[in-house]
N, C-alpha and C. Protein backbone atom coordinates (compact mmCIF):
# COMPACT_ATOMS: atom_id res chain seq x y z
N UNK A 1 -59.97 28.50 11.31
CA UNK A 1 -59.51 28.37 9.94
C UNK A 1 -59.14 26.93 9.68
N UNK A 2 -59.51 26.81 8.36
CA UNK A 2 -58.88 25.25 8.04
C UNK A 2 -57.56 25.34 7.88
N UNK A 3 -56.61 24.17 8.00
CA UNK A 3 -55.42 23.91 7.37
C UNK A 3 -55.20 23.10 6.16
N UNK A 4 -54.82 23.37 4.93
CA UNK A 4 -54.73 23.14 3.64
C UNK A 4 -53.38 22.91 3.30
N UNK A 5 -53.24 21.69 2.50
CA UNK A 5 -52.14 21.96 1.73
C UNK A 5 -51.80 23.27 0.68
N UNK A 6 -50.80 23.79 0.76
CA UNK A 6 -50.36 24.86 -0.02
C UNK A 6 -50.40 24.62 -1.71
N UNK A 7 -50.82 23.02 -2.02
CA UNK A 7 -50.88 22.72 -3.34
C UNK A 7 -51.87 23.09 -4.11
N UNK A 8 -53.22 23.54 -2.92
CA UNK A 8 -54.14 23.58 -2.96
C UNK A 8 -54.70 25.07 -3.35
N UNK A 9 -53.34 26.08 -3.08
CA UNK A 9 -54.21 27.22 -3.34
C UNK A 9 -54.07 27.78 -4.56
N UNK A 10 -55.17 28.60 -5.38
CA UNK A 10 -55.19 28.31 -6.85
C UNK A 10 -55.75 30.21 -7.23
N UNK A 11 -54.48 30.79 -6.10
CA UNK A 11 -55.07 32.00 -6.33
C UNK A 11 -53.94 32.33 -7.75
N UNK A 12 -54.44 33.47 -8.55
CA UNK A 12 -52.95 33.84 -9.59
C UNK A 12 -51.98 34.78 -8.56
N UNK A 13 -50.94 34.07 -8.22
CA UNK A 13 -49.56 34.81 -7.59
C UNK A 13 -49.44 36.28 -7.86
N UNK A 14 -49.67 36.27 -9.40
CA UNK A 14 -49.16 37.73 -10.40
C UNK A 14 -50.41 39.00 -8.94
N UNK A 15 -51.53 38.50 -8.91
CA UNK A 15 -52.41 39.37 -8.33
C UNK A 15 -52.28 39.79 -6.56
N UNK A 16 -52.05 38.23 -6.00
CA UNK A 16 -52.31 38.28 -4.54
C UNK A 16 -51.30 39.75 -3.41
N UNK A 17 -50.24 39.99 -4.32
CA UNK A 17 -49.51 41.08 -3.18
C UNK A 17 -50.20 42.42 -3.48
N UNK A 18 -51.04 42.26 -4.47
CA UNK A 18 -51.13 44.00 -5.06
C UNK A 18 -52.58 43.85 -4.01
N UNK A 19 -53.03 42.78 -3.05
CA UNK A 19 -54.11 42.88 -2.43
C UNK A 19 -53.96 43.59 -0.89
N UNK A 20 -53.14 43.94 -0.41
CA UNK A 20 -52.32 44.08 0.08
C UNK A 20 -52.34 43.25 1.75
N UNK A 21 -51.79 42.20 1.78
CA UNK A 21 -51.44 41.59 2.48
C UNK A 21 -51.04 42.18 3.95
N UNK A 22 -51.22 42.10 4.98
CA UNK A 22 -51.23 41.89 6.27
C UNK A 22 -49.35 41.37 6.74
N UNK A 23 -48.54 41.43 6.53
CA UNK A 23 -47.51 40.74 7.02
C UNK A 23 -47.23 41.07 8.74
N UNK A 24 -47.20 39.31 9.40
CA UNK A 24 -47.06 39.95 10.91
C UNK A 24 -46.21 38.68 11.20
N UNK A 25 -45.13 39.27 11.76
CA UNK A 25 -44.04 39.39 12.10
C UNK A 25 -43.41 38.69 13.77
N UNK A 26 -43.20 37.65 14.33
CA UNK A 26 -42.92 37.76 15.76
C UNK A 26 -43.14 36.66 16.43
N UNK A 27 -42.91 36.14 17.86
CA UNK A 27 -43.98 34.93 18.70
C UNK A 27 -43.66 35.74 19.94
N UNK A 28 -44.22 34.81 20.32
CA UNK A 28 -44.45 34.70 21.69
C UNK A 28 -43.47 35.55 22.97
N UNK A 29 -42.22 35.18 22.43
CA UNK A 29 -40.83 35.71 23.21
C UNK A 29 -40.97 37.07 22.86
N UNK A 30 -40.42 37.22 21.32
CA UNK A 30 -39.84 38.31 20.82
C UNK A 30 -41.22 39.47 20.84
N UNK A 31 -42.52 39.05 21.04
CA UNK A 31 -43.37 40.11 20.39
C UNK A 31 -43.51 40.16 19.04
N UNK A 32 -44.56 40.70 18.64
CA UNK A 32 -44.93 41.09 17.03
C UNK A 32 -45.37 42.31 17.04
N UNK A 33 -45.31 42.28 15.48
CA UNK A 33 -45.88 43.28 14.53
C UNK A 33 -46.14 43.13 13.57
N UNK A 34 -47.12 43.72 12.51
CA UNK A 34 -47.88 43.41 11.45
C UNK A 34 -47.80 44.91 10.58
N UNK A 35 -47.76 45.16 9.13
CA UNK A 35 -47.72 45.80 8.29
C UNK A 35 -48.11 45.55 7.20
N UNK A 36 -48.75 46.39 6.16
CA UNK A 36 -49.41 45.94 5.13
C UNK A 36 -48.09 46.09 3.77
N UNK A 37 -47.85 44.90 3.36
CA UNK A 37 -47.22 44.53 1.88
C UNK A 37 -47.55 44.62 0.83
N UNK A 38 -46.81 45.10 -0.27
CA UNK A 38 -47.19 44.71 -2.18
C UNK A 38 -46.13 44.34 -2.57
N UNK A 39 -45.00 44.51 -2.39
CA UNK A 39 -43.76 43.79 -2.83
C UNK A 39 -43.33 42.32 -2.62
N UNK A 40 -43.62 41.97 -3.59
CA UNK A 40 -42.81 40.31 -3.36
C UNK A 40 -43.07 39.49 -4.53
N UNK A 41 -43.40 38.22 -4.03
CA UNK A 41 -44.01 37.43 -5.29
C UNK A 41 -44.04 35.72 -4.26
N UNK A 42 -44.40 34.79 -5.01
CA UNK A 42 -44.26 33.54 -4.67
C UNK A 42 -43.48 32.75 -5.50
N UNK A 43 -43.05 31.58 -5.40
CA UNK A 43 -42.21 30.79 -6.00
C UNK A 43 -41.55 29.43 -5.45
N UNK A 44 -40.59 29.13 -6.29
CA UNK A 44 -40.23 28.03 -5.77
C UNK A 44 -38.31 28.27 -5.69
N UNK A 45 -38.06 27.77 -4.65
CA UNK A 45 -36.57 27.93 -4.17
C UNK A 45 -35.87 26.84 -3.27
N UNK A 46 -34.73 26.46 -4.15
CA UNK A 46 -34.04 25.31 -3.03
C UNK A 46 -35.03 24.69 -2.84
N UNK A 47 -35.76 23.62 -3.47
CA UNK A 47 -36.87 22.96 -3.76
C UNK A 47 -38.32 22.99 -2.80
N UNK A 48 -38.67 24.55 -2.23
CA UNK A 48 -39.34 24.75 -1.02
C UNK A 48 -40.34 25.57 -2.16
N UNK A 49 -41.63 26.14 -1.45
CA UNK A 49 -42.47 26.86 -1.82
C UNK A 49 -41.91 28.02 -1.08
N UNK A 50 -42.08 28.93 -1.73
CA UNK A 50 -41.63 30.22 -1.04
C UNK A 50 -42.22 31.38 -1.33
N UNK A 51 -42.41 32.85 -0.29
CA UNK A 51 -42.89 33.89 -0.83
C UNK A 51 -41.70 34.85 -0.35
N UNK A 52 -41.52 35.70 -0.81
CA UNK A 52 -40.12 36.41 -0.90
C UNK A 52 -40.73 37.83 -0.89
N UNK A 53 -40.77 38.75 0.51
CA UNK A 53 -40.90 39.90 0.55
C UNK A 53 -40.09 40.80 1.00
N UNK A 54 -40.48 42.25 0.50
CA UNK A 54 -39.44 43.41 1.11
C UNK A 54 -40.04 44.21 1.84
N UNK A 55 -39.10 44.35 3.17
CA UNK A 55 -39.43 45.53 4.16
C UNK A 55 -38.46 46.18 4.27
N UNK A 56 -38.48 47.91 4.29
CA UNK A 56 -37.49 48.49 4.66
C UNK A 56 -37.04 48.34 6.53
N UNK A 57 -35.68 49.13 6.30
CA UNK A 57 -35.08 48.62 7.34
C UNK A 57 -35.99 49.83 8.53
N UNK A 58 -36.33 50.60 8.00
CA UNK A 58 -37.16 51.85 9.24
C UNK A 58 -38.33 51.68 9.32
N UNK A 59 -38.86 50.44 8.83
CA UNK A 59 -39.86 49.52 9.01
C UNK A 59 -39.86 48.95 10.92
N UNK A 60 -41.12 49.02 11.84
CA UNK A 60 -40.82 48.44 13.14
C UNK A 60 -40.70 46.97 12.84
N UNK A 61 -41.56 46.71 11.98
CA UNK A 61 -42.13 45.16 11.95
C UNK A 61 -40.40 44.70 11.17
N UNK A 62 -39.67 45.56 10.51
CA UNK A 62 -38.32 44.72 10.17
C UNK A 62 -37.22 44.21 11.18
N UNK A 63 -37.58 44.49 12.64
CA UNK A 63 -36.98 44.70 14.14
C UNK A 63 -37.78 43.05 14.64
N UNK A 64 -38.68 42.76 13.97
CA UNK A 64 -39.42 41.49 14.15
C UNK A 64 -39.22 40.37 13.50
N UNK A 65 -38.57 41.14 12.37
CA UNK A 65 -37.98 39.72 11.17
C UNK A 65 -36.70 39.22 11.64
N UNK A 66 -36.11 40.52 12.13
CA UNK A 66 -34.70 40.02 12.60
C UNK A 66 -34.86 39.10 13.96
N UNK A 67 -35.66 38.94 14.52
CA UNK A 67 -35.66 38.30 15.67
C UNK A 67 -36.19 37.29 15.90
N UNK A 68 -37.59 36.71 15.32
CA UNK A 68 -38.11 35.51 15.08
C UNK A 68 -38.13 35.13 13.84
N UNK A 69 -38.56 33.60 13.37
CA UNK A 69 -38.59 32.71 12.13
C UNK A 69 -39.58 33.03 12.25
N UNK A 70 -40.42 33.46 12.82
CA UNK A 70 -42.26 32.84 12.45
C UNK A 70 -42.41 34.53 11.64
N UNK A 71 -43.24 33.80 10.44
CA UNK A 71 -43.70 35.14 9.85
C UNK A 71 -45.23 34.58 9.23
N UNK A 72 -45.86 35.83 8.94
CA UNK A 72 -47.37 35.46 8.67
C UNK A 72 -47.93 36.23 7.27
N UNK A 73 -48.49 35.74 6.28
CA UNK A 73 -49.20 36.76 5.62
C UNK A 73 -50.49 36.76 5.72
N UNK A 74 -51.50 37.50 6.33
CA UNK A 74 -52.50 37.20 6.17
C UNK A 74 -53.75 38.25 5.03
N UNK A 75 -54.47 37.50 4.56
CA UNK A 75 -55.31 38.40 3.04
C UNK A 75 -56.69 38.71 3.39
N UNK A 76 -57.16 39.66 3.63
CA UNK A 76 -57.99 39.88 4.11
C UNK A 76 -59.00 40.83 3.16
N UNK A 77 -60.31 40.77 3.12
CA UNK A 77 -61.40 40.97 2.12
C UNK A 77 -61.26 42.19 1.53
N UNK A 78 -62.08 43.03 0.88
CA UNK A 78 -61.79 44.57 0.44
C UNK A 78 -62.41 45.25 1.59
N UNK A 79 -63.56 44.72 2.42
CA UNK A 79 -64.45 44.99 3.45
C UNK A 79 -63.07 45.52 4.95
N UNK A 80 -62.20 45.32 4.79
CA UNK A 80 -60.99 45.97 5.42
C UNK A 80 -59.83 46.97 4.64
N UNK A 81 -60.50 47.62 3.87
CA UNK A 81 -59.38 47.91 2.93
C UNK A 81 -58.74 49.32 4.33
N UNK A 82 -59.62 49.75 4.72
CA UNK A 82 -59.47 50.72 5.92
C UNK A 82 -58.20 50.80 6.44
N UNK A 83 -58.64 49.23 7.01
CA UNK A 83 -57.36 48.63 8.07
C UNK A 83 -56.26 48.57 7.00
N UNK A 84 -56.20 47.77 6.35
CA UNK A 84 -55.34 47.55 5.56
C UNK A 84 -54.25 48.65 5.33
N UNK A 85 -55.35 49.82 4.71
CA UNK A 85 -54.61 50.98 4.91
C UNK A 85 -54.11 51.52 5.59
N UNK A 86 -54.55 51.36 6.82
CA UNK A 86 -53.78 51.76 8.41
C UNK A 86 -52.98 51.37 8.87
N UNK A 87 -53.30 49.68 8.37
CA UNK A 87 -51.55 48.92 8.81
C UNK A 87 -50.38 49.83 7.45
N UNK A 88 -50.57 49.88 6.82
CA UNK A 88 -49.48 50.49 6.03
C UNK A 88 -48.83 51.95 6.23
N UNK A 89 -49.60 52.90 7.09
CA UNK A 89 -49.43 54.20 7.53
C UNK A 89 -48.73 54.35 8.31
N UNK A 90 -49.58 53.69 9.39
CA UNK A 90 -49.08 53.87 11.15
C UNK A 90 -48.00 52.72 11.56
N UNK A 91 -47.19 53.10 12.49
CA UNK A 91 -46.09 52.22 13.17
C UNK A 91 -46.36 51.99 14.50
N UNK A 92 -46.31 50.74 13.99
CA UNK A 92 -46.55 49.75 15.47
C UNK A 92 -45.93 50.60 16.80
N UNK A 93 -44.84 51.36 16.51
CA UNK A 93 -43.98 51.65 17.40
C UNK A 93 -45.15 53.17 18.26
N UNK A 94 -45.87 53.57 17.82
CA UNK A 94 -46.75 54.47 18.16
C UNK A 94 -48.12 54.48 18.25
N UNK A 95 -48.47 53.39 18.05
CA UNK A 95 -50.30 52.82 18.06
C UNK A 95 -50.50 51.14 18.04
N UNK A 96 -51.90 50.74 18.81
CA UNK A 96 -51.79 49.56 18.73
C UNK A 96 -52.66 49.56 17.82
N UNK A 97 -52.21 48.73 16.70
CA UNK A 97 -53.11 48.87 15.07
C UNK A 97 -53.97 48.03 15.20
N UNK A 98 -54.08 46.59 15.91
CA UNK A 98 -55.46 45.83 15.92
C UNK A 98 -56.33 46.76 17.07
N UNK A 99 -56.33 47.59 17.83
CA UNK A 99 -57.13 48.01 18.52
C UNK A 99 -57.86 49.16 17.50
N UNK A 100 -57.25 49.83 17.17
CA UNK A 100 -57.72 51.38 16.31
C UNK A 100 -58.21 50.21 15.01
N UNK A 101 -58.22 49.27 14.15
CA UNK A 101 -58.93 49.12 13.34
C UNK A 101 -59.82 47.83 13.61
N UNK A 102 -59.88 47.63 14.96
CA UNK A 102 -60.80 45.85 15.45
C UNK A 102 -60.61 44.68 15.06
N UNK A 103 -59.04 44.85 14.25
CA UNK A 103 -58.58 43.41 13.70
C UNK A 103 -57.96 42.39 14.94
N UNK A 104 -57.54 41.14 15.29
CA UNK A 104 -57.56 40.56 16.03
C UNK A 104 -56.62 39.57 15.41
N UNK A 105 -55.43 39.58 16.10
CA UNK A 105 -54.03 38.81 16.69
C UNK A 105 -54.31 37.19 16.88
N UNK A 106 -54.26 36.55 16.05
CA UNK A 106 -54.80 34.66 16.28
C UNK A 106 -53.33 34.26 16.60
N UNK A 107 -52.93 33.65 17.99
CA UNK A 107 -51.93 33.12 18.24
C UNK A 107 -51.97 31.68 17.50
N UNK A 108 -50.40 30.83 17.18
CA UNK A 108 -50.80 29.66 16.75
C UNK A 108 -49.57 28.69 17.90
N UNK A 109 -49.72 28.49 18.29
CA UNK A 109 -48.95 27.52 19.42
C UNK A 109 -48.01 26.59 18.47
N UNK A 110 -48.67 25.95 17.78
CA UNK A 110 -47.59 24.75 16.93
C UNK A 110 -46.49 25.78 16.01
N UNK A 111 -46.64 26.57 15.78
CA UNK A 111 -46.09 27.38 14.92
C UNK A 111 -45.70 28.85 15.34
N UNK A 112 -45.75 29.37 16.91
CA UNK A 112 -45.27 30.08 17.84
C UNK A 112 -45.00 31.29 16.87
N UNK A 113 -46.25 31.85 16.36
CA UNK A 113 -46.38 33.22 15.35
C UNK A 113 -48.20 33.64 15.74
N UNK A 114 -47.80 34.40 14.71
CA UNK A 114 -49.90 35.04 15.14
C UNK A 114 -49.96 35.48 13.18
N UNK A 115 -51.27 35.45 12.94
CA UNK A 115 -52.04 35.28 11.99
C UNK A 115 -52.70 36.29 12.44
N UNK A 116 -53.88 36.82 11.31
CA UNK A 116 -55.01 37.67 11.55
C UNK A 116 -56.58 37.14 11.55
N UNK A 117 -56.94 36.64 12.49
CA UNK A 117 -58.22 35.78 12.87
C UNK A 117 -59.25 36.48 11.44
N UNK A 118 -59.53 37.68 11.14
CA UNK A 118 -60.61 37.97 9.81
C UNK A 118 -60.00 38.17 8.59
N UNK A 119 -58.85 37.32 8.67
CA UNK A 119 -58.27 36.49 7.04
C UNK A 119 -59.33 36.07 6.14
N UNK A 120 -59.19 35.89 4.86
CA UNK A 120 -60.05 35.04 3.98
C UNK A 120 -58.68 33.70 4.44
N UNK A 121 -57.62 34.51 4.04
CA UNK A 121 -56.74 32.86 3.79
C UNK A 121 -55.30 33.48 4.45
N UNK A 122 -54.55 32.88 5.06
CA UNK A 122 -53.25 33.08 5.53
C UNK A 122 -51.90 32.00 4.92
N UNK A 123 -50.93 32.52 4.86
CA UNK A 123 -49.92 31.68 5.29
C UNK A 123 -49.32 31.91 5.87
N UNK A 124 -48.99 30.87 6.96
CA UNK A 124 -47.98 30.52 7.91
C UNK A 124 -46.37 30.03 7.48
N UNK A 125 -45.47 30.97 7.49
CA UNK A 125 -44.17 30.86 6.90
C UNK A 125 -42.93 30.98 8.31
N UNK A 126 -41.47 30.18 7.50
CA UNK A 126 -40.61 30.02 8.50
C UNK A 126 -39.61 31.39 7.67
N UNK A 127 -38.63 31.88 8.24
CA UNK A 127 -37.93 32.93 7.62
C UNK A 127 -36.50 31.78 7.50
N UNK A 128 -36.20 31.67 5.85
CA UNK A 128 -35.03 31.48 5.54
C UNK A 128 -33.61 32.24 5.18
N UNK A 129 -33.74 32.78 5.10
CA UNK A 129 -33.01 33.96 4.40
C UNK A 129 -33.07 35.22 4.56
N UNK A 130 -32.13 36.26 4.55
CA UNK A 130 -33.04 37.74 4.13
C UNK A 130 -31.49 38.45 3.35
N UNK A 131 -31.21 39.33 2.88
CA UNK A 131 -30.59 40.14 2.19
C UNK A 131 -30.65 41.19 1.97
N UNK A 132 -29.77 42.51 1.99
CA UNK A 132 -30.10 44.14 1.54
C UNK A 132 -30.21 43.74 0.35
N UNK A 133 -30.99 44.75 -0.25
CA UNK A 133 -30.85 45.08 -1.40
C UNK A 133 -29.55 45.82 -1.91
N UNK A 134 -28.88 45.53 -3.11
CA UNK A 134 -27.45 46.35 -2.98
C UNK A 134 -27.33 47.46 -3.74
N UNK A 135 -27.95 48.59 -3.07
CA UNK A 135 -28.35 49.67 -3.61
C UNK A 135 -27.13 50.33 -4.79
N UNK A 136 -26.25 49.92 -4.71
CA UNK A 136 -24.95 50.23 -6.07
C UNK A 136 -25.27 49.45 -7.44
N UNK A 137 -26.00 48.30 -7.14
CA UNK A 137 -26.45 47.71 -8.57
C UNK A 137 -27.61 48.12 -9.02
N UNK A 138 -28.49 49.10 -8.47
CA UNK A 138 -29.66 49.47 -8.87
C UNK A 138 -29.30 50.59 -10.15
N UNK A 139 -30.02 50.34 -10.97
CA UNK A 139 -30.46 51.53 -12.27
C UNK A 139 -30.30 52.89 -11.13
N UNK A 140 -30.21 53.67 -11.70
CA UNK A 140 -30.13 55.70 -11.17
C UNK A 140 -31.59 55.54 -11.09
N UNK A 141 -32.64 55.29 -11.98
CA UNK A 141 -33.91 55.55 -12.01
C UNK A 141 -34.62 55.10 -10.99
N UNK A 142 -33.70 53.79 -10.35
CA UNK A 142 -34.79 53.28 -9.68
C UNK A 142 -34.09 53.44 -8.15
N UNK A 143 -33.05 54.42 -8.11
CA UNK A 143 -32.20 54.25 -6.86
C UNK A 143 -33.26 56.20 -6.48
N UNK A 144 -33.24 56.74 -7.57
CA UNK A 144 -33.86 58.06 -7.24
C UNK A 144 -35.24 58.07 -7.06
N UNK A 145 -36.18 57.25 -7.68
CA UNK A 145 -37.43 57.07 -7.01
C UNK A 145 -37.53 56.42 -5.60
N UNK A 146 -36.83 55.48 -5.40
CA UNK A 146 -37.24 54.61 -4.49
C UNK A 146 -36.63 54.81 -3.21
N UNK A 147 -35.14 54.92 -3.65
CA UNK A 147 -34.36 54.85 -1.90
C UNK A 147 -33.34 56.56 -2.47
N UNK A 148 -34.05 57.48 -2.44
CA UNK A 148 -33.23 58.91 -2.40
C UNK A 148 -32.19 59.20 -0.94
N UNK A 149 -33.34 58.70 0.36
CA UNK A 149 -32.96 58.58 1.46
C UNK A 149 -31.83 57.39 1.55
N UNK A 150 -31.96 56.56 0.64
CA UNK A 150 -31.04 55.16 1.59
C UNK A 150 -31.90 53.96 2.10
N UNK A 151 -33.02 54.66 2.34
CA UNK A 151 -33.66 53.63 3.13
C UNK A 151 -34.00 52.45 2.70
N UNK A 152 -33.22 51.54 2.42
CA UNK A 152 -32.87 50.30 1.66
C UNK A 152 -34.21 49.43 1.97
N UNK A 153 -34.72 48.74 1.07
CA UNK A 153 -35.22 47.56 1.35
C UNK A 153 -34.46 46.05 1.65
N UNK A 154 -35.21 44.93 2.92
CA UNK A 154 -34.36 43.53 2.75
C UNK A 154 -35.25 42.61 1.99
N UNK A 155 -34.45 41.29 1.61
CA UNK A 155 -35.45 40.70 1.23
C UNK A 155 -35.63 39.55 1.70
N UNK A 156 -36.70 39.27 2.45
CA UNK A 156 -36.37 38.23 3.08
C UNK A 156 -37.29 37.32 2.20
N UNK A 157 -37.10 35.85 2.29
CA UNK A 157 -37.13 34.35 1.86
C UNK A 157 -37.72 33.58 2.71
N UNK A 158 -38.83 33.40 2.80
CA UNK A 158 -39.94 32.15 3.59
C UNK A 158 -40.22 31.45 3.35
N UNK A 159 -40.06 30.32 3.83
CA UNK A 159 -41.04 28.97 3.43
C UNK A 159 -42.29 28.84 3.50
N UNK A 160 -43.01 28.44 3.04
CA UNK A 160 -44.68 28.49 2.99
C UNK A 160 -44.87 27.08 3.82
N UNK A 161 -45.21 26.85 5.34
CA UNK A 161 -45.29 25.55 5.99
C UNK A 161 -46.77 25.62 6.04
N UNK A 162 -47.90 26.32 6.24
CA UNK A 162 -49.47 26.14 5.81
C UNK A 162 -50.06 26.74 5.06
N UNK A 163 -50.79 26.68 4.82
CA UNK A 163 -51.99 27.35 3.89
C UNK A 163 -53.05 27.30 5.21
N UNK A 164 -53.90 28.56 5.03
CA UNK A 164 -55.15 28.45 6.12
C UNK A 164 -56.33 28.81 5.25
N UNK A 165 -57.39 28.71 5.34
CA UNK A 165 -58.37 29.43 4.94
C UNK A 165 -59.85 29.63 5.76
N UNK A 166 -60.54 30.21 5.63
CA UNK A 166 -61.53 30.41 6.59
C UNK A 166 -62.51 29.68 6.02
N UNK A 167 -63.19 28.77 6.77
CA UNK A 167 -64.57 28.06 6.45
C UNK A 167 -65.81 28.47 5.53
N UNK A 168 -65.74 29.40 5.20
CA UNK A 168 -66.90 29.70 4.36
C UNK A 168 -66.41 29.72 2.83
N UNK A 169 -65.27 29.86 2.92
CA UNK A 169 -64.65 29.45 1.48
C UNK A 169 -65.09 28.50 0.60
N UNK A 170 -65.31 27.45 1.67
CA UNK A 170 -65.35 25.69 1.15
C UNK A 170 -67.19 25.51 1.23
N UNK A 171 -67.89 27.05 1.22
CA UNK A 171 -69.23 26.14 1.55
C UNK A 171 -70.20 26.38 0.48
């Protein structure tokens, strides 16, 4: 994959989470995990580029946020929507999800996280922040659809340190 400035990418924000993103989670020490995302958005914060997503806490891959900075999103074609879907089903904690769907774990050494090698485009993010959601300020409407159980979402706060994209992009 190339490395790009992040100034550079000119996807519309409003669209890219509803694609559903790859989030993987972990290095080297701690181990990873990866799960498929729609919640979040991109932006700008404390003068950083940032993408700001939610995982619940009975989430495995949220056992990965708490433990390493390195976090990953990686976007991958409709030609995986499969996987995609599989990362969002199954828990790491009971299947190895790049084996059952043939996706493949790209370690990055300078940045001691993993990416998804059949990305169109990734980013490579540091974890700044994270927060519960404070389920007492939520609307009734949206506390009874969403968390009936409790099962709170966090939100965690990343810095966007690369942009990647795969070579055929640019050809």
């Amino acid at each position: 994959m190339l490395k790009k400035n992040v100034n550079e990418f000119n996807q519309s924000v409003f669209n890219e989470l509803n694609k559903w993103p790859i989030l993987t989670c972990g290095d080297k020490t701690t181990g990873f995990n990866s799960m498929t995302v729609s919640w979040g958005g991109f932006g700008t914060l404390w003068n950083k580029q940032v993408c700001f997503i939610f995982v619940r806490k009975s989430r495995y891959t949220y056992e990965f946020l708490n433990k390493s900075d390195s976090v990953t999103l990686s976007f991958l074609s409709d030609e995986y929507k499969s996987a995609k879907e599989f990362f969002g089903k199954k828990s790491g904690r009971d299947v190895n999800k790049y084996l059952e769907t043939n996706l493949h774990p790209c370690f990055e050494p300078d940045f001691n996280g993993y990416f998804i090698a059949e990305a169109l485009y990734a980013f490579k993010m540091k974890k700044l922040y994270s927060i519960d959601l404070p389920i007492e300020n939520l609307p009734d409407s949206i506390k009874n659809a969403y968390y009936p159980n409790d099962d709170i979402h966090t939100m965690f706060v990343c810095e966007i340190k690369e942009y990647l994209v795969t070579e055929n992009l640019y050809e």
